[in-house]
N, C-alpha and C. Protein backbone atom coordinates (compact mmCIF):
# COMPACT_ATOMS: atom_id res chain seq x y z
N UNK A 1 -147.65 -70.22 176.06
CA UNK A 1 -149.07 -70.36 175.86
C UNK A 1 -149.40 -70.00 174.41
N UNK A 2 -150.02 -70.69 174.01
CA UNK A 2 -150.79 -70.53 172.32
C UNK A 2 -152.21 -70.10 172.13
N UNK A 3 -152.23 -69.09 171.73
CA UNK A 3 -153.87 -68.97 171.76
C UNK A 3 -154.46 -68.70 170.65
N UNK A 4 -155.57 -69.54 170.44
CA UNK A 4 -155.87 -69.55 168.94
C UNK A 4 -157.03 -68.50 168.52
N UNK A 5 -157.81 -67.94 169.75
CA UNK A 5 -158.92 -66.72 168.83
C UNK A 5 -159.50 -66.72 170.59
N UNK A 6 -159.49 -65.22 170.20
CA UNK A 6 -160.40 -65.07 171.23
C UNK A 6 -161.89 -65.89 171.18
N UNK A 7 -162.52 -66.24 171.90
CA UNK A 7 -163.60 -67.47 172.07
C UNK A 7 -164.59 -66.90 172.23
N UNK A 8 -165.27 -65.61 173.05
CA UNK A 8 -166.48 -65.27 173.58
C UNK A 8 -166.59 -64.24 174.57
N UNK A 9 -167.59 -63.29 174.00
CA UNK A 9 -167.57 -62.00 175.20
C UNK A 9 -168.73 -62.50 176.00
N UNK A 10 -168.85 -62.09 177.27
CA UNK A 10 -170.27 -62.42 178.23
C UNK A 10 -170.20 -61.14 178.58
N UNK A 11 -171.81 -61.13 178.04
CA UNK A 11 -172.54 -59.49 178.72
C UNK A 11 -173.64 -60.36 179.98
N UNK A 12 -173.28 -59.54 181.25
CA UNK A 12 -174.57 -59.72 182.20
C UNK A 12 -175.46 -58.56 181.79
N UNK A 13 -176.71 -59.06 181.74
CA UNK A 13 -178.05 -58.66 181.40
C UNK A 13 -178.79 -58.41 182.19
N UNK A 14 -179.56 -56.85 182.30
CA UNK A 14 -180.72 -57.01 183.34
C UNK A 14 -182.18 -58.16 182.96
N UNK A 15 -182.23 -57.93 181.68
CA UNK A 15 -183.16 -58.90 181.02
C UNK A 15 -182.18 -59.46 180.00
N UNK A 16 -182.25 -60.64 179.96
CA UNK A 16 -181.74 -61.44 179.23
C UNK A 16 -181.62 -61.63 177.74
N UNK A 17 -183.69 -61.98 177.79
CA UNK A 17 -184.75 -62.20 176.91
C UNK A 17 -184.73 -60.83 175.85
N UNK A 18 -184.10 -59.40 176.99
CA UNK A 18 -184.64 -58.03 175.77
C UNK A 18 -183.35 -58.03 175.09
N UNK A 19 -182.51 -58.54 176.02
CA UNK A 19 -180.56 -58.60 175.12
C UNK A 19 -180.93 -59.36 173.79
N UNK A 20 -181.19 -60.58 173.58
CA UNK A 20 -181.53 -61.63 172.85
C UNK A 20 -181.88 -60.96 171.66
N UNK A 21 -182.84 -60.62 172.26
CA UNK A 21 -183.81 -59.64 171.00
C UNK A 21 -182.91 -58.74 170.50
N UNK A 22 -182.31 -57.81 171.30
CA UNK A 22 -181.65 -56.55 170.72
C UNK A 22 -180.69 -57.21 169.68
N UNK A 23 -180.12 -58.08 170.10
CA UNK A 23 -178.69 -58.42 169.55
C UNK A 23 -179.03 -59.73 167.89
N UNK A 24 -180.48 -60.25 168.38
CA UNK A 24 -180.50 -60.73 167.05
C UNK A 24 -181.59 -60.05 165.93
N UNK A 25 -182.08 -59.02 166.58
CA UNK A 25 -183.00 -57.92 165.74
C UNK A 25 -182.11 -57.25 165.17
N UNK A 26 -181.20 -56.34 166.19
CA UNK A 26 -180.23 -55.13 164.99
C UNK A 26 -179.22 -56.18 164.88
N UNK A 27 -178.32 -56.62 164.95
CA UNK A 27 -177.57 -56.94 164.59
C UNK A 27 -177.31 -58.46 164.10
N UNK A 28 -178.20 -58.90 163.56
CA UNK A 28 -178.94 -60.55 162.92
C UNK A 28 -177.94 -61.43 163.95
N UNK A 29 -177.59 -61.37 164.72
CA UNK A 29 -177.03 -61.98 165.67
C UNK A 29 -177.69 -63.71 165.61
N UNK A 30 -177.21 -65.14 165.53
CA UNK A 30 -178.01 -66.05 165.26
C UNK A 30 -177.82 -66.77 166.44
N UNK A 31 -178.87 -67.17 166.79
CA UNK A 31 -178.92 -67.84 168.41
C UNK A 31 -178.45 -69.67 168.22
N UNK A 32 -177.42 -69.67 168.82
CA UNK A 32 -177.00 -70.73 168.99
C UNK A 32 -177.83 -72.08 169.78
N UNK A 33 -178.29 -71.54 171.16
CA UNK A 33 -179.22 -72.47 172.25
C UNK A 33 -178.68 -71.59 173.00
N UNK A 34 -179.35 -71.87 174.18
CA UNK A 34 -179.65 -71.63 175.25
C UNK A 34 -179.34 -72.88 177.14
N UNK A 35 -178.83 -72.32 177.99
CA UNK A 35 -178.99 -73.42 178.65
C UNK A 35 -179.59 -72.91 180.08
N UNK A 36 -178.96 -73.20 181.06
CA UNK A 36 -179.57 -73.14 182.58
C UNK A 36 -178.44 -72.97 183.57
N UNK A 37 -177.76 -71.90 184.08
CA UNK A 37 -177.05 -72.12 185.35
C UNK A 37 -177.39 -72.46 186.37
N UNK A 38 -176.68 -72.78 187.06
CA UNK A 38 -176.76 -73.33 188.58
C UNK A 38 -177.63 -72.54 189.49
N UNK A 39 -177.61 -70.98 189.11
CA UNK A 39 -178.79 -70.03 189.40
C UNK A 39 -179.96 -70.42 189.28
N UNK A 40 -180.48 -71.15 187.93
CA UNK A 40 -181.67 -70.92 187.27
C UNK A 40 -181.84 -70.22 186.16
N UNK A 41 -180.85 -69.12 186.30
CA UNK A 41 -180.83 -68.20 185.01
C UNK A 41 -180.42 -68.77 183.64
N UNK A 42 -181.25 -68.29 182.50
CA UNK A 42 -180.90 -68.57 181.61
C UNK A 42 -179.89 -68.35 181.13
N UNK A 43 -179.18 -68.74 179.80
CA UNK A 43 -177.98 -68.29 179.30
C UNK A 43 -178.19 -68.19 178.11
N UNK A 44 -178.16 -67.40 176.76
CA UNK A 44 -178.01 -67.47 175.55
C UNK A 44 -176.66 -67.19 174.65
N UNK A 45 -176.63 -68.39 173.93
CA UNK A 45 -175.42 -68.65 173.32
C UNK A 45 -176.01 -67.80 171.82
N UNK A 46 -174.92 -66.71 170.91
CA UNK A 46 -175.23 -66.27 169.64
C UNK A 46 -174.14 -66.09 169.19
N UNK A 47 -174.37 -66.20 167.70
CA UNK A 47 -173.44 -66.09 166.99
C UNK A 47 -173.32 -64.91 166.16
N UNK A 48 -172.40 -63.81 166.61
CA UNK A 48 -172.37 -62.64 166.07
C UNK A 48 -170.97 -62.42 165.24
N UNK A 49 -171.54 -62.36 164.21
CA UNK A 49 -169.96 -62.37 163.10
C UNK A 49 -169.45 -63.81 163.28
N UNK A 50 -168.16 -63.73 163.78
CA UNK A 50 -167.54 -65.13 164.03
C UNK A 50 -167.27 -65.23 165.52
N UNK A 51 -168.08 -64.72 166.38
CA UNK A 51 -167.20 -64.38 167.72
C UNK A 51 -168.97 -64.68 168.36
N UNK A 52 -168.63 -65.70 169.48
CA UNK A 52 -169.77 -66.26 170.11
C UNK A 52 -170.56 -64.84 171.18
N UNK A 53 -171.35 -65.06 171.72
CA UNK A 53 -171.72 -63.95 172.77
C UNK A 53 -172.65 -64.59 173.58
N UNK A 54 -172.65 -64.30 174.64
CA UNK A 54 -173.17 -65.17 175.45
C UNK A 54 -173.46 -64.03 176.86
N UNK A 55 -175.16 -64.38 176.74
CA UNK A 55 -176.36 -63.09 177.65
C UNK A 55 -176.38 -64.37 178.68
N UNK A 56 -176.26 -63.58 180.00
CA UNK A 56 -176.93 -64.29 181.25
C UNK A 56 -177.13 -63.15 182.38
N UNK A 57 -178.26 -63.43 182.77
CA UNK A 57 -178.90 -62.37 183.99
C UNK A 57 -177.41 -62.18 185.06
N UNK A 58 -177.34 -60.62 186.08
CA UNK A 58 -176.31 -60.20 186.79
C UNK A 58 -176.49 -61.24 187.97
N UNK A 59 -175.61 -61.97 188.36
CA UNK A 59 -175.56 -62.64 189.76
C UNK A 59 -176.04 -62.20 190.47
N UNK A 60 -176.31 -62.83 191.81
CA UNK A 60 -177.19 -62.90 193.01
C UNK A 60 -176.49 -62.11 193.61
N UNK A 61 -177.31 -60.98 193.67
CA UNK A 61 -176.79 -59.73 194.55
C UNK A 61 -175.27 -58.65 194.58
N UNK A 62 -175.87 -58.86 192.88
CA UNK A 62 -175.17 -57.99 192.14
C UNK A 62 -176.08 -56.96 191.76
N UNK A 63 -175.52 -55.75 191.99
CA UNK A 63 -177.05 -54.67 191.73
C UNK A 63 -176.13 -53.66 190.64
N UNK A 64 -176.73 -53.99 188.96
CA UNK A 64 -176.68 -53.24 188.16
C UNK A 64 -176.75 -51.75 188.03
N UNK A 65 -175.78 -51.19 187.45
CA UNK A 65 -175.39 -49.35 187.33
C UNK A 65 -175.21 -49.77 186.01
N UNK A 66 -175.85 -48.74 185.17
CA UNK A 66 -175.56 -48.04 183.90
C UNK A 66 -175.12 -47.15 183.89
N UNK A 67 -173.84 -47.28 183.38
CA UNK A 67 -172.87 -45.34 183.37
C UNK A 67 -173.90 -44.61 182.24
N UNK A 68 -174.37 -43.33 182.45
CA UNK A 68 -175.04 -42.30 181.71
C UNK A 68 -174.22 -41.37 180.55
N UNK A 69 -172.52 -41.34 181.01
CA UNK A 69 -172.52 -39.90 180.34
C UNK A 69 -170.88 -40.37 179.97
N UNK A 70 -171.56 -40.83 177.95
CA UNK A 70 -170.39 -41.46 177.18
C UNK A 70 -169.93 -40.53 177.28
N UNK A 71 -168.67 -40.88 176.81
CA UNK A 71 -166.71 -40.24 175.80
C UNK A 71 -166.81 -41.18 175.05
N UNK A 72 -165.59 -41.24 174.15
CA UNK A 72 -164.79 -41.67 173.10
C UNK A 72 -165.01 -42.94 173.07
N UNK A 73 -166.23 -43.83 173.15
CA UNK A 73 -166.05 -45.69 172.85
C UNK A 73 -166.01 -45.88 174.45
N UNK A 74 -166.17 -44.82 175.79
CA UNK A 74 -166.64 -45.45 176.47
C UNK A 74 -167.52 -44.60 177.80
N UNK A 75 -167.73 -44.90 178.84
CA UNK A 75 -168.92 -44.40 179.75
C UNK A 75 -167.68 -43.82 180.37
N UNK A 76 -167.78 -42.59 181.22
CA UNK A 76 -167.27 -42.02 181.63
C UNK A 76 -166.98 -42.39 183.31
N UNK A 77 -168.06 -42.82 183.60
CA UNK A 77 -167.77 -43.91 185.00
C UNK A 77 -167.77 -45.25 184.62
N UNK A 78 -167.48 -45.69 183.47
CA UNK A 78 -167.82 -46.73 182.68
C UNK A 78 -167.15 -48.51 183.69
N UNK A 79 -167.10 -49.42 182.59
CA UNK A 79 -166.55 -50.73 183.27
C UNK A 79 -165.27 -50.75 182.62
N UNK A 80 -164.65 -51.73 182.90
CA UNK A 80 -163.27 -52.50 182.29
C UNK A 80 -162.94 -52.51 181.09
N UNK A 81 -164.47 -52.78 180.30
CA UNK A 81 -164.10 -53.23 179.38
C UNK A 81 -165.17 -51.72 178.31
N UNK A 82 -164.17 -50.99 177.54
CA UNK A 82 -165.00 -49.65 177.06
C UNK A 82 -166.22 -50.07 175.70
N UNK A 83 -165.24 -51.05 174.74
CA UNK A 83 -166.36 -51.32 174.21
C UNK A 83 -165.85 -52.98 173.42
N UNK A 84 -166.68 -53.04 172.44
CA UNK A 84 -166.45 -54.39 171.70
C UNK A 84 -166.61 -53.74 170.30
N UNK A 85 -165.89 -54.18 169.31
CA UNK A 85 -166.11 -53.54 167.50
C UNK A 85 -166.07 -54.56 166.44
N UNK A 86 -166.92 -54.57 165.85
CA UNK A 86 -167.18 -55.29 164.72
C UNK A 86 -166.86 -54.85 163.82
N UNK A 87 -166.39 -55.72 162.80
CA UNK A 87 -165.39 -55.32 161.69
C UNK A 87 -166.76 -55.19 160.60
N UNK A 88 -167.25 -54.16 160.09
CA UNK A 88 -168.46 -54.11 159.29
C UNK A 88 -167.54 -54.34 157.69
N UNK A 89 -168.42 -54.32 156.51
CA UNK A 89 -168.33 -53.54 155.01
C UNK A 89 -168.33 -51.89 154.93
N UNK A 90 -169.39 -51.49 154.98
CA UNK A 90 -169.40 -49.99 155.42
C UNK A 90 -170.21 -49.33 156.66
N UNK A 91 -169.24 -48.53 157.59
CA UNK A 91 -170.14 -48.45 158.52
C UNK A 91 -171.05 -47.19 158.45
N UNK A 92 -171.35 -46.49 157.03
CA UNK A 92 -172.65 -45.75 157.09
C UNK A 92 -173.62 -46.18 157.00
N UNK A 93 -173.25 -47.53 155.82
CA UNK A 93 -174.62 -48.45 155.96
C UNK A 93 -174.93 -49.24 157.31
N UNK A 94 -174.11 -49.49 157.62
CA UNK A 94 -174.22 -50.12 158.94
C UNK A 94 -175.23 -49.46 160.02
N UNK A 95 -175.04 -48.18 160.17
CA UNK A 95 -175.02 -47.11 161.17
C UNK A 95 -176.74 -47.17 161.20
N UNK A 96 -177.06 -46.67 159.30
CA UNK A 96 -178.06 -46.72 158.88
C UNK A 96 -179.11 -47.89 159.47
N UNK A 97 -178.70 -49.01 159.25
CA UNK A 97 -178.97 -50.31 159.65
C UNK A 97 -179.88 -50.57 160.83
N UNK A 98 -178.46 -50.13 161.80
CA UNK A 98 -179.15 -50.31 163.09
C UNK A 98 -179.76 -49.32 163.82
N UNK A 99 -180.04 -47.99 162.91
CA UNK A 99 -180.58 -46.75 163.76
C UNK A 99 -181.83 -47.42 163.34
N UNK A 100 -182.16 -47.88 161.69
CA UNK A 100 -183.49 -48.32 161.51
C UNK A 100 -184.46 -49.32 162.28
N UNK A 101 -183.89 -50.08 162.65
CA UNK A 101 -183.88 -50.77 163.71
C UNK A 101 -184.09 -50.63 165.75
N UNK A 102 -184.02 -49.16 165.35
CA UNK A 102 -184.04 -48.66 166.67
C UNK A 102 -183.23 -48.59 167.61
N UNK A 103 -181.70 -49.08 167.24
CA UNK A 103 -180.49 -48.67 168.34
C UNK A 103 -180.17 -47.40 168.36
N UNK A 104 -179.68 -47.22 169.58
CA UNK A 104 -179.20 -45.58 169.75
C UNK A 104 -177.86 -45.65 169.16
N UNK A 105 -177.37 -44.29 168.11
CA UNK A 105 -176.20 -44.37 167.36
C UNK A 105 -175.24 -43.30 168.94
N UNK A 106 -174.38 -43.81 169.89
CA UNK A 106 -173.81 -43.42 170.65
C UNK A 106 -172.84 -41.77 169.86
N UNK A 107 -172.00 -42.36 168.69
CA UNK A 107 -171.02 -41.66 168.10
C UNK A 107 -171.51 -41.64 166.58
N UNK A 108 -171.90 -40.69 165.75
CA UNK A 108 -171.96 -40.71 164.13
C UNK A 108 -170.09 -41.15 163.55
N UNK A 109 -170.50 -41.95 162.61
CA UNK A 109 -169.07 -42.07 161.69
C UNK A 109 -168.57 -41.23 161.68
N UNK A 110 -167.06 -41.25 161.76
CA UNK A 110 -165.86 -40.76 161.54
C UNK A 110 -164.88 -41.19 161.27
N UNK A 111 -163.57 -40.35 161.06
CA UNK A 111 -162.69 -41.61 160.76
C UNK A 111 -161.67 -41.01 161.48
N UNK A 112 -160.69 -42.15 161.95
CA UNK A 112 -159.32 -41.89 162.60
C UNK A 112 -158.37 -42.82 162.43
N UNK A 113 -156.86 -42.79 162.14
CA UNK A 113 -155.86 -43.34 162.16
C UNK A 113 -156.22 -44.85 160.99
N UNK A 114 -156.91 -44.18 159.84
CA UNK A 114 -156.97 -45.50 158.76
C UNK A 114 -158.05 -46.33 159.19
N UNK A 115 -158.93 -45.98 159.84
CA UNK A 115 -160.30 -46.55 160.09
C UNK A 115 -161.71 -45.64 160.05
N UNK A 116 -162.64 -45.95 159.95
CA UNK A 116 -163.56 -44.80 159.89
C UNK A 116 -164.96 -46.07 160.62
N UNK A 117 -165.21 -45.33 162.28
CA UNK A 117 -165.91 -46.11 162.96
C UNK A 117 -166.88 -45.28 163.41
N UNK A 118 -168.05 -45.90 164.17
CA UNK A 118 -169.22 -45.32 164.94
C UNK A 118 -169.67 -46.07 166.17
N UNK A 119 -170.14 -45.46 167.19
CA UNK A 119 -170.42 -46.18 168.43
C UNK A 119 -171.75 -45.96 168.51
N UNK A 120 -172.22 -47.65 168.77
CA UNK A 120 -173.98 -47.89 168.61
C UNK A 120 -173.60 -48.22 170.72
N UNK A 121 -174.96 -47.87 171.13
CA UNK A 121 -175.05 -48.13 172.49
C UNK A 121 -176.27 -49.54 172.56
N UNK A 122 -176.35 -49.99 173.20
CA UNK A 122 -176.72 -51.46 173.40
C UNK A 122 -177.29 -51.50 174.77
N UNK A 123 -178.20 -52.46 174.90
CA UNK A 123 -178.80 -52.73 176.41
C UNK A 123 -177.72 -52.93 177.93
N UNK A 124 -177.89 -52.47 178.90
CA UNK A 124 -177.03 -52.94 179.98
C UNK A 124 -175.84 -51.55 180.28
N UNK A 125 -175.66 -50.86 179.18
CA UNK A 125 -174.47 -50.05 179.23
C UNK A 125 -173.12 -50.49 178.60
N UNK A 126 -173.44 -51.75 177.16
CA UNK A 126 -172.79 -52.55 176.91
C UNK A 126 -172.90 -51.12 174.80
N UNK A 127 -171.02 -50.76 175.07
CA UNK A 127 -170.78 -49.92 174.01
C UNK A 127 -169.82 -51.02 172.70
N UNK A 128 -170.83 -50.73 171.34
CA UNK A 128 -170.51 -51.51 170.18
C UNK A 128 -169.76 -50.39 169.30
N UNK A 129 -168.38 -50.52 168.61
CA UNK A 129 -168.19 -50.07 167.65
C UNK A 129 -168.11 -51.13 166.55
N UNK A 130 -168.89 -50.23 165.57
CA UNK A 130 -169.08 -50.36 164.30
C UNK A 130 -167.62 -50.00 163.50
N UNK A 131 -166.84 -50.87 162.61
CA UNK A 131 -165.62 -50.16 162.20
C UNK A 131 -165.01 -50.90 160.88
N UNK A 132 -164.98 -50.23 159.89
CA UNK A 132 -164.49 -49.96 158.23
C UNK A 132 -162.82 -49.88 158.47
N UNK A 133 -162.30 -51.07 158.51
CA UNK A 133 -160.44 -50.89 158.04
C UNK A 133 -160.60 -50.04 157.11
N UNK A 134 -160.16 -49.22 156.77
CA UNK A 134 -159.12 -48.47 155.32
C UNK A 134 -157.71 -48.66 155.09
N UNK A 135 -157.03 -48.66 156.00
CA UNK A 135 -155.73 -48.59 155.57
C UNK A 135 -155.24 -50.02 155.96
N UNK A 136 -156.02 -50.83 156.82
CA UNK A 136 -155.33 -52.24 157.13
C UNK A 136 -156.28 -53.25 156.07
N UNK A 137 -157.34 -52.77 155.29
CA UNK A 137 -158.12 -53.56 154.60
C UNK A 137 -157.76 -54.54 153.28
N UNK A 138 -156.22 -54.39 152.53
CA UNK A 138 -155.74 -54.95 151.88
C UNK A 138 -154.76 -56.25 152.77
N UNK A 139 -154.48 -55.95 153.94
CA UNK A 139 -154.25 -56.82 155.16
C UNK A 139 -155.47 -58.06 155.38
N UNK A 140 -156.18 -57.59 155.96
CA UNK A 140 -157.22 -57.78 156.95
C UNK A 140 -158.28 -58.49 155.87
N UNK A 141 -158.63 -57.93 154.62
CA UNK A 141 -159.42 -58.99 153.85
C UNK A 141 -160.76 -59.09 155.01
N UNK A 142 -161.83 -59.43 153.99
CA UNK A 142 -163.19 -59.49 154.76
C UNK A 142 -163.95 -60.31 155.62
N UNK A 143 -162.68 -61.34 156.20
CA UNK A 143 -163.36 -62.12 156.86
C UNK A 143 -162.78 -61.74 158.18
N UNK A 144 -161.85 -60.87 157.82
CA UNK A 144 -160.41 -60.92 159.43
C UNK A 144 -161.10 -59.71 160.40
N UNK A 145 -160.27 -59.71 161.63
CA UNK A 145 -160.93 -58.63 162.13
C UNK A 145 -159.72 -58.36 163.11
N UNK A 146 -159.86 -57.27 164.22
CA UNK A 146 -158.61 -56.60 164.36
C UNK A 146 -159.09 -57.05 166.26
């Protein structure tokens, strides 16, 4: 099997419409379209960095839990998946960015093992790191991501 890039994360949304917003307010996230499932529910297609994202309301009789009480990049009764990280320029400015903006900063910058990252928390119980290569950044160049 050959695989050429990962393609797209899907967050289920309690509101769709407030994801949308969150994700293209703090994080200029650019909305691709939108379509219609077989539900009715909407779907929004965005373009965040180079990596698509795609909001659609929780299935029919699926009843949403938000884990309350982070650790390390993830919820402590958390899901599968702990978090998602964007390869920033700097993530103090970054941090800065989106606190101005009104996201909750989960984790303040730090750095570990040649990276220096921060965890922003997001609608749904859906955890973002923010993250500065240092030591892979003569690698990795500013378009790449890990």
């Amino acid at each position: 099997m050959k695989i050429h890039r990962l393609d797209h994360i899907h967050v289920y949304c309690s509101d769709p419409d407030a994801s949308r917003r969150f994700y293209t307010d703090v994080f200029e996230a650019k909305m691709l379209g939108r379509a219609y499932g077989s539900d009715g529910g909407v779907r929004y297609f965005l373009r965040l960095g180079g990596l698509a994202l795609v909001l659609a309301p929780y299935p029919q009789g699926t009843e949403p839990s938000i884990p309350t009480v982070y650790r390390d990049g993830i919820y402590e009764h958390g899901y599968g998946v702990g978090h998602f990280g964007l390869h920033v320029e700097n993530v103090d400015v970054a941090v800065e960015s989106v606190r101005q903006r009104g996201a909750r900063i989960l984790a303040e910058p730090r750095e570990f093992a040649g990276a220096r990252f921060a965890y922003v928390g997001a609608l749904d119980g859906v955890i973002i790191e923010l993250l500065e290569h240092r030591q892979w950044a003569a690698f990795l160049g500013p378009e790449s991501s890990v």
